[in-house]
C-alpha atoms as a PDB file:
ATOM      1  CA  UNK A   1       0.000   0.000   0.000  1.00  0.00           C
ATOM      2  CA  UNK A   2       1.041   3.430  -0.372  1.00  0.00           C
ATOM      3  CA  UNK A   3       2.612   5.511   2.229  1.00  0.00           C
ATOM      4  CA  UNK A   4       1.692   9.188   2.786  1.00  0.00           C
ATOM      5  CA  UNK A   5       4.552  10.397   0.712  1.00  0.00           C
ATOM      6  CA  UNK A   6       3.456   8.329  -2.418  1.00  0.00           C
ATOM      7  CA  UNK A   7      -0.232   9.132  -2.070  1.00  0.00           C
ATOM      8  CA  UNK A   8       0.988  12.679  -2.167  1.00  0.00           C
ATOM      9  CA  UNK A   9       2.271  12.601  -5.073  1.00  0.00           C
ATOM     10  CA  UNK A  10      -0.316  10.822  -6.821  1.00  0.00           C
ATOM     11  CA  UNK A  11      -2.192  13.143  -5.722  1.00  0.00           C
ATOM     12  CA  UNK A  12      -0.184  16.147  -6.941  1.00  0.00           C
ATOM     13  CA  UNK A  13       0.679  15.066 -10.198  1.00  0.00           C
ATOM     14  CA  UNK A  14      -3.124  13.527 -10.949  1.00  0.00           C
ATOM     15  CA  UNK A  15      -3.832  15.126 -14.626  1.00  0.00           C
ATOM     16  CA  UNK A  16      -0.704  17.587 -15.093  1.00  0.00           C
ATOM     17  CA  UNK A  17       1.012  15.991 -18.428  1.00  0.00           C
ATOM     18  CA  UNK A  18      -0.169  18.397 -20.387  1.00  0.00           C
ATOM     19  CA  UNK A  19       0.471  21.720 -17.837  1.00  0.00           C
ATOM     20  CA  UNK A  20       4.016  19.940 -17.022  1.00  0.00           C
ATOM     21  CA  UNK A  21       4.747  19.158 -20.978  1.00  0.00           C
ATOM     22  CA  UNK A  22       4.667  22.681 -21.684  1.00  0.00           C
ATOM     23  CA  UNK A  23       6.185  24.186 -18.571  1.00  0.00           C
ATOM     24  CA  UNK A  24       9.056  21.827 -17.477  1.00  0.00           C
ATOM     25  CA  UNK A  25       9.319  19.043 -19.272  1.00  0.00           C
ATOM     26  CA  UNK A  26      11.809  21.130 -21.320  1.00  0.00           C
ATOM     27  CA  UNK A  27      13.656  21.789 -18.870  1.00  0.00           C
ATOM     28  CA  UNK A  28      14.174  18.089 -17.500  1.00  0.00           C
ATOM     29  CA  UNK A  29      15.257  16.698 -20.821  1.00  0.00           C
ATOM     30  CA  UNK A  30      18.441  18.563 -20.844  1.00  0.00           C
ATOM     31  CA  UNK A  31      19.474  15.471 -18.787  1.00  0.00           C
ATOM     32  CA  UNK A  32      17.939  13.146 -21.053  1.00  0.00           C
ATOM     33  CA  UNK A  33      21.426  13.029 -24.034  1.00  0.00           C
ATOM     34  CA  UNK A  34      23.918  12.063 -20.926  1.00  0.00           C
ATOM     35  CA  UNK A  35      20.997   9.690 -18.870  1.00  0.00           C
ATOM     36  CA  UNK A  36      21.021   8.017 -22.275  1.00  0.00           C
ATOM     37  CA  UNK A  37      24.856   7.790 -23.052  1.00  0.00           C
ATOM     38  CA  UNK A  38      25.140   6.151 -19.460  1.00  0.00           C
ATOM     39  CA  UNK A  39      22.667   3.969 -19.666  1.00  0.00           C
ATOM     40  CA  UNK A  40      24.621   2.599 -23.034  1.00  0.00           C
ATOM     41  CA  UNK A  41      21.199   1.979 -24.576  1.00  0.00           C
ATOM     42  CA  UNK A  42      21.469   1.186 -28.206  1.00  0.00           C
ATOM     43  CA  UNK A  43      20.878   0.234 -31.687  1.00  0.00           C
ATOM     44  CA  UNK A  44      18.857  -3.374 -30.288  1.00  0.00           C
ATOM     45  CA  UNK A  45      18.985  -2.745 -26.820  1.00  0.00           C
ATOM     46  CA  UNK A  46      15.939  -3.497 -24.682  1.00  0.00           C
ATOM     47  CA  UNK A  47      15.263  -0.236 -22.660  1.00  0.00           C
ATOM     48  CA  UNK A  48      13.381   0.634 -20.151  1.00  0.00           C
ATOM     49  CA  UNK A  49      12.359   4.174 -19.515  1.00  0.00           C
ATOM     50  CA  UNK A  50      10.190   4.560 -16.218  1.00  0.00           C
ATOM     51  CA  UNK A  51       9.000   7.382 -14.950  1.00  0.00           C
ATOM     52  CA  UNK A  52       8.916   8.393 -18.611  1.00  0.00           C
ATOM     53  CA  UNK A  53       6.523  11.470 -18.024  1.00  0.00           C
ATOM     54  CA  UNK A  54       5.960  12.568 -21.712  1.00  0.00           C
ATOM     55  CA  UNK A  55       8.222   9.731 -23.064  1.00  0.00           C
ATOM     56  CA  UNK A  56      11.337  12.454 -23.747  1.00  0.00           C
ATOM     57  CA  UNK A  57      13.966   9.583 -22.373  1.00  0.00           C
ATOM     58  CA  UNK A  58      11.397   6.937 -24.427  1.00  0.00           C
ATOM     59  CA  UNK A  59      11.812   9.054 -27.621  1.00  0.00           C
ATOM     60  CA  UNK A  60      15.567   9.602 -26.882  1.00  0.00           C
ATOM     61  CA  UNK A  61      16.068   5.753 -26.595  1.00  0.00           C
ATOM     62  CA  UNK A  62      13.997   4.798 -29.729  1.00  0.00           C
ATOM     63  CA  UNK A  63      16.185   7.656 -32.506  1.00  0.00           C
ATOM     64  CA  UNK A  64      18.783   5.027 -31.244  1.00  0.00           C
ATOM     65  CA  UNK A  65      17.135   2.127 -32.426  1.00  0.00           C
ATOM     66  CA  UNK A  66      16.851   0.661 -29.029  1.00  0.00           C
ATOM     67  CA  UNK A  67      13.196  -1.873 -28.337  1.00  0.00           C
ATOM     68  CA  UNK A  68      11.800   0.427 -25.780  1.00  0.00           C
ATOM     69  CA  UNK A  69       9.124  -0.209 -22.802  1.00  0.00           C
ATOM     70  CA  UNK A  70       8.226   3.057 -21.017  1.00  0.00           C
ATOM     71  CA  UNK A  71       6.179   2.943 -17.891  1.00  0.00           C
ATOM     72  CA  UNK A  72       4.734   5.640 -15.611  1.00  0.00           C
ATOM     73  CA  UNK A  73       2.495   6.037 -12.435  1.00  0.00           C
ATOM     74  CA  UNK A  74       0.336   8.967 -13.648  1.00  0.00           C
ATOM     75  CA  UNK A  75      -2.287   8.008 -16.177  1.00  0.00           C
ATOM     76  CA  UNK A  76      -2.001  11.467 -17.839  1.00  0.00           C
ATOM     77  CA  UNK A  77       1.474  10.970 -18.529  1.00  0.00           C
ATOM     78  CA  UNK A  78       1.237   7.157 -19.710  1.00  0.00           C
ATOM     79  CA  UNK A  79      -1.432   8.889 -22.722  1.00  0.00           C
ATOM     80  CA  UNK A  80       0.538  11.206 -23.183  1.00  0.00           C
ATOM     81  CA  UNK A  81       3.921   9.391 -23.869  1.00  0.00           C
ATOM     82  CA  UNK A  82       2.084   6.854 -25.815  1.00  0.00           C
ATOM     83  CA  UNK A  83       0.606   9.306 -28.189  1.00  0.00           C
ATOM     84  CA  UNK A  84       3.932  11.293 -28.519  1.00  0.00           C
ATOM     85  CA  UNK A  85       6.476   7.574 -28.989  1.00  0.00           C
ATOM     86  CA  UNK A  86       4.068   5.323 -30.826  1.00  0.00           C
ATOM     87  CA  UNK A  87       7.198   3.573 -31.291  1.00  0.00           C
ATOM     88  CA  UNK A  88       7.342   2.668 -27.647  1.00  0.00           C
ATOM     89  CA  UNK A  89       5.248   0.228 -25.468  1.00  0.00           C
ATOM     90  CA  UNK A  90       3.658   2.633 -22.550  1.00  0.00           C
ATOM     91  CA  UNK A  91       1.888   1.650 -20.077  1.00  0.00           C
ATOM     92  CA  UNK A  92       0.691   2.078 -16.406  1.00  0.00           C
ATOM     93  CA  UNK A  93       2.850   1.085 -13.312  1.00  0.00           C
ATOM     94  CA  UNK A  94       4.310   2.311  -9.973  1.00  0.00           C
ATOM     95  CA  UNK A  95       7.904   1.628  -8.143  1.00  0.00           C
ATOM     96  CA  UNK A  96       8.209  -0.108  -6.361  1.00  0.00           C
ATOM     97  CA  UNK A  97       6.528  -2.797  -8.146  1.00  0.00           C
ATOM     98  CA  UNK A  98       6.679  -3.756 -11.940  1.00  0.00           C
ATOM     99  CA  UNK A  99       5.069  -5.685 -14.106  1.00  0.00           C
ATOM    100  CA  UNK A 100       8.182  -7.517 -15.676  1.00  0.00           C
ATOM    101  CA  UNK A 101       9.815 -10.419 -15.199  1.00  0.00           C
ATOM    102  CA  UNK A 102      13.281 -10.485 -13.673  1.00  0.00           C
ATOM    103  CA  UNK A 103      15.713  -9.848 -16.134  1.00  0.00           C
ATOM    104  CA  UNK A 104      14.008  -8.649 -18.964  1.00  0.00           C
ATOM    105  CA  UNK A 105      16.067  -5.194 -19.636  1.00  0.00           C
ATOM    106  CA  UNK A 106      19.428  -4.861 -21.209  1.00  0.00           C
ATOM    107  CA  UNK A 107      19.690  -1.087 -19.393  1.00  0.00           C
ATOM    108  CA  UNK A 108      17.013   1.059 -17.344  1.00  0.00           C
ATOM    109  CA  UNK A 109      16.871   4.823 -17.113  1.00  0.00           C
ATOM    110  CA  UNK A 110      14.921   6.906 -14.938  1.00  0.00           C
ATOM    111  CA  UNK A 111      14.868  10.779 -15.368  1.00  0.00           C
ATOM    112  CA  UNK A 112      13.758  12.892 -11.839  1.00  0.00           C
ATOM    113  CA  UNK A 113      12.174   9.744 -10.887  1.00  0.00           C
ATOM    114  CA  UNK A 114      13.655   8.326  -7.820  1.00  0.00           C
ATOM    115  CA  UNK A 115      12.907  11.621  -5.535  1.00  0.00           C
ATOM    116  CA  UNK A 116       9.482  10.897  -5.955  1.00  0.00           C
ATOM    117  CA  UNK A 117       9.195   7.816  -4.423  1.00  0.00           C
ATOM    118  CA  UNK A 118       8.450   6.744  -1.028  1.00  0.00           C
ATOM    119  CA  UNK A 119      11.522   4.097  -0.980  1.00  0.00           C
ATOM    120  CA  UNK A 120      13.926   4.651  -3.211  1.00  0.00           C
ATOM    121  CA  UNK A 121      16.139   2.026  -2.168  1.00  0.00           C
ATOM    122  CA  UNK A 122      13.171  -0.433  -2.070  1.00  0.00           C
ATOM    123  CA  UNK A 123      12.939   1.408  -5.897  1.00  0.00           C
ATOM    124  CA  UNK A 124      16.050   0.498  -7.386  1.00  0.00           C
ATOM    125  CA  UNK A 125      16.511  -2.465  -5.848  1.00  0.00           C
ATOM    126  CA  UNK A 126      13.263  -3.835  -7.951  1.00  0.00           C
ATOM    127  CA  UNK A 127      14.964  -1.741 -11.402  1.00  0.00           C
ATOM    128  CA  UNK A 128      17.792  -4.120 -10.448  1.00  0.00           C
ATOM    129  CA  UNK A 129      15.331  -7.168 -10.244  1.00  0.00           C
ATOM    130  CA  UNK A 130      14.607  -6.191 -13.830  1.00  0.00           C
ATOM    131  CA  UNK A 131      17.892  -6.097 -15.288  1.00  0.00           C
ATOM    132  CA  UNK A 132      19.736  -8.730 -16.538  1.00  0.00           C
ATOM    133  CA  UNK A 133      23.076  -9.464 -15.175  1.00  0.00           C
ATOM    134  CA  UNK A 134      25.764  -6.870 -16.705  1.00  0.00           C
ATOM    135  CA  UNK A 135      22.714  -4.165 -17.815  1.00  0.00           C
ATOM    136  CA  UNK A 136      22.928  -0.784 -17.003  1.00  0.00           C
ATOM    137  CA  UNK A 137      20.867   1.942 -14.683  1.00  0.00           C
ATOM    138  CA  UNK A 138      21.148   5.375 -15.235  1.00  0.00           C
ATOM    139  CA  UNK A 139      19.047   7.980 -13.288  1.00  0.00           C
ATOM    140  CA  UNK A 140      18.718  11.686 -12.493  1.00  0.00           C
ATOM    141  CA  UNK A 141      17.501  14.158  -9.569  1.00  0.00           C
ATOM    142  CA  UNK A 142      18.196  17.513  -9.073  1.00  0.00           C
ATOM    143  CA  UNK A 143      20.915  18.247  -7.229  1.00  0.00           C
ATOM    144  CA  UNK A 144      20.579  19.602  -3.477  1.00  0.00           C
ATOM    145  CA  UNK A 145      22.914  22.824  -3.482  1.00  0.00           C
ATOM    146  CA  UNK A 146      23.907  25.221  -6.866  1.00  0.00           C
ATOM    147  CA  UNK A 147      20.643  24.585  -8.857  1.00  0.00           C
ATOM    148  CA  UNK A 148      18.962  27.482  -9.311  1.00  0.00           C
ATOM    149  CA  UNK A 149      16.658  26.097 -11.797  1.00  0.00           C
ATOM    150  CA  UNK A 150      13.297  26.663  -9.604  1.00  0.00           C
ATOM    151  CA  UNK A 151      14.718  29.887  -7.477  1.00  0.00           C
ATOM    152  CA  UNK A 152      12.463  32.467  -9.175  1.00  0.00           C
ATOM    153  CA  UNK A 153       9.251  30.856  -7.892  1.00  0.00           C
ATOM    154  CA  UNK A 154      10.280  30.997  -4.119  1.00  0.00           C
ATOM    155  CA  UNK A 155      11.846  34.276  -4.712  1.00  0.00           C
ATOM    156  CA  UNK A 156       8.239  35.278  -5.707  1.00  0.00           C
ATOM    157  CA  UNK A 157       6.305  33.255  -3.375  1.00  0.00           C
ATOM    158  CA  UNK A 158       8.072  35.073  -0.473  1.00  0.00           C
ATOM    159  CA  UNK A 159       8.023  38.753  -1.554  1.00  0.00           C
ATOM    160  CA  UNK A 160       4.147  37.559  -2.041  1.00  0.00           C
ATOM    161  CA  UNK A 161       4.301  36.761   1.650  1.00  0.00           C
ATOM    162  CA  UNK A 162       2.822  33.234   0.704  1.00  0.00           C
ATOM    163  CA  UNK A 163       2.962  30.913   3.867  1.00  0.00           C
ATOM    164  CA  UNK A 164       3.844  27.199   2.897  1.00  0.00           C
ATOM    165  CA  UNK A 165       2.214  24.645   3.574  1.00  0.00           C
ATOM    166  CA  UNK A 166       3.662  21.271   5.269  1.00  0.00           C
ATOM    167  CA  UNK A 167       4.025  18.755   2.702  1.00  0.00           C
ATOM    168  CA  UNK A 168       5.006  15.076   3.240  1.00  0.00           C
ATOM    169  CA  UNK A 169       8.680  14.210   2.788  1.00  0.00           C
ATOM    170  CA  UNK A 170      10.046  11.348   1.884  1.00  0.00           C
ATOM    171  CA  UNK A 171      10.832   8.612   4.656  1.00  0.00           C
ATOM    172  CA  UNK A 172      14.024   6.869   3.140  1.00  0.00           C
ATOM    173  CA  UNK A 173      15.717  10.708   2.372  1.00  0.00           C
ATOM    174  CA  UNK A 174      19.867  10.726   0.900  1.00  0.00           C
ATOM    175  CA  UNK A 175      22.132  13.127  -0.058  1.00  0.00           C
ATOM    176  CA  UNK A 176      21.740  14.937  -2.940  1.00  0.00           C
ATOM    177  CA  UNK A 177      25.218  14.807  -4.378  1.00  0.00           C
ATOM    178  CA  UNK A 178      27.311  12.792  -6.577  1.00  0.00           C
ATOM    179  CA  UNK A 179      28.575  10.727  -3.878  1.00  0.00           C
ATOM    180  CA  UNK A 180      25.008  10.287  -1.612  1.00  0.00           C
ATOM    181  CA  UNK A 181      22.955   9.274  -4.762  1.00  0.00           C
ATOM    182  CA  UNK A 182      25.422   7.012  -5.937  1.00  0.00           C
ATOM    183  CA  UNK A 183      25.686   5.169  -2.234  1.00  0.00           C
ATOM    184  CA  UNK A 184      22.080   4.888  -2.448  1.00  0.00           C
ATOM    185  CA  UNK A 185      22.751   2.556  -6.161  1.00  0.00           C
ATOM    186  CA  UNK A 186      25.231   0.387  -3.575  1.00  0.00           C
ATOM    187  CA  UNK A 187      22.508  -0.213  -1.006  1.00  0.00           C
ATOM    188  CA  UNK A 188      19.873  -1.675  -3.388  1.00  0.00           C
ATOM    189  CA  UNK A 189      22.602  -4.051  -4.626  1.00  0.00           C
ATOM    190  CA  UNK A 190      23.742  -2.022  -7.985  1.00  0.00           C
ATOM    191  CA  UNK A 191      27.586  -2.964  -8.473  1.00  0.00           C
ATOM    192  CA  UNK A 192      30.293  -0.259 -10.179  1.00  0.00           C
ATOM    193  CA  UNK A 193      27.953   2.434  -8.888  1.00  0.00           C
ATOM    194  CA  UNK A 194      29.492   6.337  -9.668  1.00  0.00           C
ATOM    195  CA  UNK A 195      27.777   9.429  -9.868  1.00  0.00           C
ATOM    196  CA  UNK A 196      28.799  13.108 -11.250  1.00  0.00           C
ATOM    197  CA  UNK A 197      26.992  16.361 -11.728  1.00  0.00           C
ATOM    198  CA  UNK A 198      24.898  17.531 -14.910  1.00  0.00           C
ATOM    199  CA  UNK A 199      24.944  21.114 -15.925  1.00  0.00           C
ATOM    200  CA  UNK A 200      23.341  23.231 -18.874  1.00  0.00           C
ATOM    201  CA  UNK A 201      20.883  26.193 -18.877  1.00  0.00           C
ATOM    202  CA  UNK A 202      17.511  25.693 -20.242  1.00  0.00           C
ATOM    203  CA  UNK A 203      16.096  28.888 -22.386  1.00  0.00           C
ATOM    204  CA  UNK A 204      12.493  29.677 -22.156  1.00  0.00           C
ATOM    205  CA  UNK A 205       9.701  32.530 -22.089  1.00  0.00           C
ATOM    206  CA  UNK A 206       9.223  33.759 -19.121  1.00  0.00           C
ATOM    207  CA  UNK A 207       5.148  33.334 -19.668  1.00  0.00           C
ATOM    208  CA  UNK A 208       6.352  29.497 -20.542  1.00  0.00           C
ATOM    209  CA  UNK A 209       7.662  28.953 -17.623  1.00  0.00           C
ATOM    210  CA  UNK A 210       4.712  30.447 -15.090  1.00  0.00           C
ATOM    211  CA  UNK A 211       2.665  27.606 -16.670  1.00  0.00           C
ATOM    212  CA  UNK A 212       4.016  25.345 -14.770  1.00  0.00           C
ATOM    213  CA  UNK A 213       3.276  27.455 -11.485  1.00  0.00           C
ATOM    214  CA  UNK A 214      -0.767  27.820 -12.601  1.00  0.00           C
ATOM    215  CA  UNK A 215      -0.248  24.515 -13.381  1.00  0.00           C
ATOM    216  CA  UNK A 216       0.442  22.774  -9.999  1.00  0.00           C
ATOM    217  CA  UNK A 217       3.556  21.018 -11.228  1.00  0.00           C
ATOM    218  CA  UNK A 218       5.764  20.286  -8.224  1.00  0.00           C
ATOM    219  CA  UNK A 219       5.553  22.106  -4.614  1.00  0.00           C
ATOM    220  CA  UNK A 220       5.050  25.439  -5.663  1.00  0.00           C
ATOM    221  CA  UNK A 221       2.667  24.704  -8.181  1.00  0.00           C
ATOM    222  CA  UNK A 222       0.553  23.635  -5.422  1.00  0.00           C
ATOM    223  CA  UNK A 223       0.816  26.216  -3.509  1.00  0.00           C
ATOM    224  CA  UNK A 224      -0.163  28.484  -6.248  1.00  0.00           C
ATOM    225  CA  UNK A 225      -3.167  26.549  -6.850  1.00  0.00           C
ATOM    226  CA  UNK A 226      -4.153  26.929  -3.682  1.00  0.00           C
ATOM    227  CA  UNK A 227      -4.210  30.424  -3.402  1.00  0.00           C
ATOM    228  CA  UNK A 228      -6.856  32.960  -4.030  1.00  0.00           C
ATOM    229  CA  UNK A 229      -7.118  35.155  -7.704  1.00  0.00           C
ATOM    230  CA  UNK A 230      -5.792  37.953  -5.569  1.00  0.00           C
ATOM    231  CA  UNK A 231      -2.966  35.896  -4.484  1.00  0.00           C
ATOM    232  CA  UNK A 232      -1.918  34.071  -7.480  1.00  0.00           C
ATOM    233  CA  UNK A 233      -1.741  37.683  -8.994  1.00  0.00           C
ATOM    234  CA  UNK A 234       0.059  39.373  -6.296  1.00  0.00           C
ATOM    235  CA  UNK A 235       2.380  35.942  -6.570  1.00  0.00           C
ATOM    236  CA  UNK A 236       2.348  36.981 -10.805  1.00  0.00           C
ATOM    237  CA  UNK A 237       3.225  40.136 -10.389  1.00  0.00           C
ATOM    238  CA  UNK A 238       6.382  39.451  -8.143  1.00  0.00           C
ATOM    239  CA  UNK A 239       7.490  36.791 -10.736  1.00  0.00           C
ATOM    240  CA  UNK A 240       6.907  39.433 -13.723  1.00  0.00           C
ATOM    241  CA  UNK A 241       9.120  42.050 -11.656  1.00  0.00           C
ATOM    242  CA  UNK A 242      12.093  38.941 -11.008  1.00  0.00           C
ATOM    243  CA  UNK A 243      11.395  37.520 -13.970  1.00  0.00           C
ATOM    244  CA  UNK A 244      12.176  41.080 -16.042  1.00  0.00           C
ATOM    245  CA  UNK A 245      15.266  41.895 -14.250  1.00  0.00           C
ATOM    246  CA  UNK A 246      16.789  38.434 -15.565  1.00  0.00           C
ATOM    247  CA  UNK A 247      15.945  38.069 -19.040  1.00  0.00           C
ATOM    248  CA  UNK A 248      18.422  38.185 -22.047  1.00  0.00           C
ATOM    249  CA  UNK A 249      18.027  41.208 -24.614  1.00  0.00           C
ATOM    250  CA  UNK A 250      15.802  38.386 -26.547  1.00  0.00           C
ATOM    251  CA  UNK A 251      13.417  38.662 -23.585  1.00  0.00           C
ATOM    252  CA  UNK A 252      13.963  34.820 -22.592  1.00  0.00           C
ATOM    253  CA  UNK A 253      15.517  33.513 -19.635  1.00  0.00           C
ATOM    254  CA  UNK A 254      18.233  31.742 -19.011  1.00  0.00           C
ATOM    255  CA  UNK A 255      17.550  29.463 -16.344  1.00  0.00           C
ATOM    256  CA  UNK A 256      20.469  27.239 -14.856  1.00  0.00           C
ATOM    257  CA  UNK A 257      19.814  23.678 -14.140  1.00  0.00           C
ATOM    258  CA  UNK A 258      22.070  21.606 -12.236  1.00  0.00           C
ATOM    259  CA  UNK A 259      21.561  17.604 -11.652  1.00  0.00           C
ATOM    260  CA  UNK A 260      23.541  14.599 -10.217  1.00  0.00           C
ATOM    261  CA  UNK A 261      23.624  11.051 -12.744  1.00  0.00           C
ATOM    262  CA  UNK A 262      23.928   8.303 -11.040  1.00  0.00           C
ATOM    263  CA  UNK A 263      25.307   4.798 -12.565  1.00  0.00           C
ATOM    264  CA  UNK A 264      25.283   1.201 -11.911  1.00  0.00           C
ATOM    265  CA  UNK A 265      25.844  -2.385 -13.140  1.00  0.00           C
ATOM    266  CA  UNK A 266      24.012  -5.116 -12.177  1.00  0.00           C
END
């Protein structure tokens, strides 16, 4: 059964593909060319993609002529992905259990995934079940300190004076760094585990980006969502004012995105 940190975020992420495919989806798939590359998915390879959100890993794998099976927990997303990689085979499931036999992947990939589970170790430990022996997992989260991907919304939640609400955090919590995500590959069994960090900057209108925000993606999101008209426009109007005194001469922004990769052999 599902814990109170996994029913949150069923609950959060219930019917958001489409507000987070044209908010921050973008900005997630700068990951997706290295989470690939370390995964060595290829021409052949039997991939799977979970967590796939709108199949941007999926669609990734399959350009490389890999047999791909992409799987996510929110309905919304699983249509979504399927319509966008009709190549793939999408459907419905949710870490920590999968409906695969053991050893039925050549390499697994999993892009922001793992920090929203409940268990992550109880996570990757069934990815691992999955594998087959000498396969590959590759997988993403953002990194804990230097990513100032998501700063503007706080910035303008708190010179809103928005109060936050408690949400539920994750019981089985790590490090966010190279070195803490990778020792948390080790304790579910992965072998020749490593980690490093990802960096690029992901370009987008500021209008884009506030999608996401009326959207309810992520933390934030809901806390937008929750607020009054009044509010979410004294919240807008903060972001306009932040959001102008950081864009380019093109009027876009130029938002930095830092993430740790994490690898392992089974």
């Amino acid at each position: 059964m599902a814990g109170e940190f996994d029913a949150h975020e069923r609950r959060i992420w219930a019917g958001r593909a489409r507000a987070y495919e044209g908010s921050f989806a973008p900005l997630c798939a700068g990951a997706v060319p290295e989470l690939i590359a370390a995964s060595g998915a290829g021409a052949g390879t039997e991939l799977l993609d979970v967590g796939t959100g709108p199949g941007t890993a999926a669609a990734a794998g399959v350009r490389l002529g890999a047999r791909v099976t992409a799987v996510d927990a929110e309905p919304s997303m699983v249509e979504l992905a399927a319509a966008r990689v009709p190549q793939a085979a999408v459907r419905h499931a949710v870490l920590p259990e999968l409906p695969f036999a053991d050893r039925s992947f050549d390499a697994v990939v999993g892009n922001f995934v793992l920090n929203h589970v409940e268990d992550p170790i109880a996570a990757l430990a069934e990815l691992r079940r999955v594998t087959r022996p000498g396969g590959r997992l590759a997988a993403t989260i953002w990194a804990s300190a230097a990513n100032g991907a998501m700063a503007v919304f706080g910035e303008a939640l708190n010179a809103a004076g928005v109060e936050r609400p408690v949400f539920p955090t994750v019981p089985v919590d790590f490090e966010r760094t190279p070195d803490g995500f990778a020792g948390l590959l080790e304790k579910a069994g992965w072998a020749e585990v490593g980690g490093r960090e990802l960096r690029w900057t992901y370009t987008v209108a500021a209008e884009d980006y506030w999608r996401g925000a009326v959207g309810g993606i992520a933390s934030f999101g809901q806390v937008v969502a929750a607020q009054s008209p009044e509010g979410v426009a004294e919240i807008k109007r903060h972001y306009d004012r932040l959001t102008a005194e950081r864009a380019g001469a093109d009027g876009l922004l130029a938002v930095p995105a830092v993430a740790v990769l994490a690898v392992g052999r089974r």
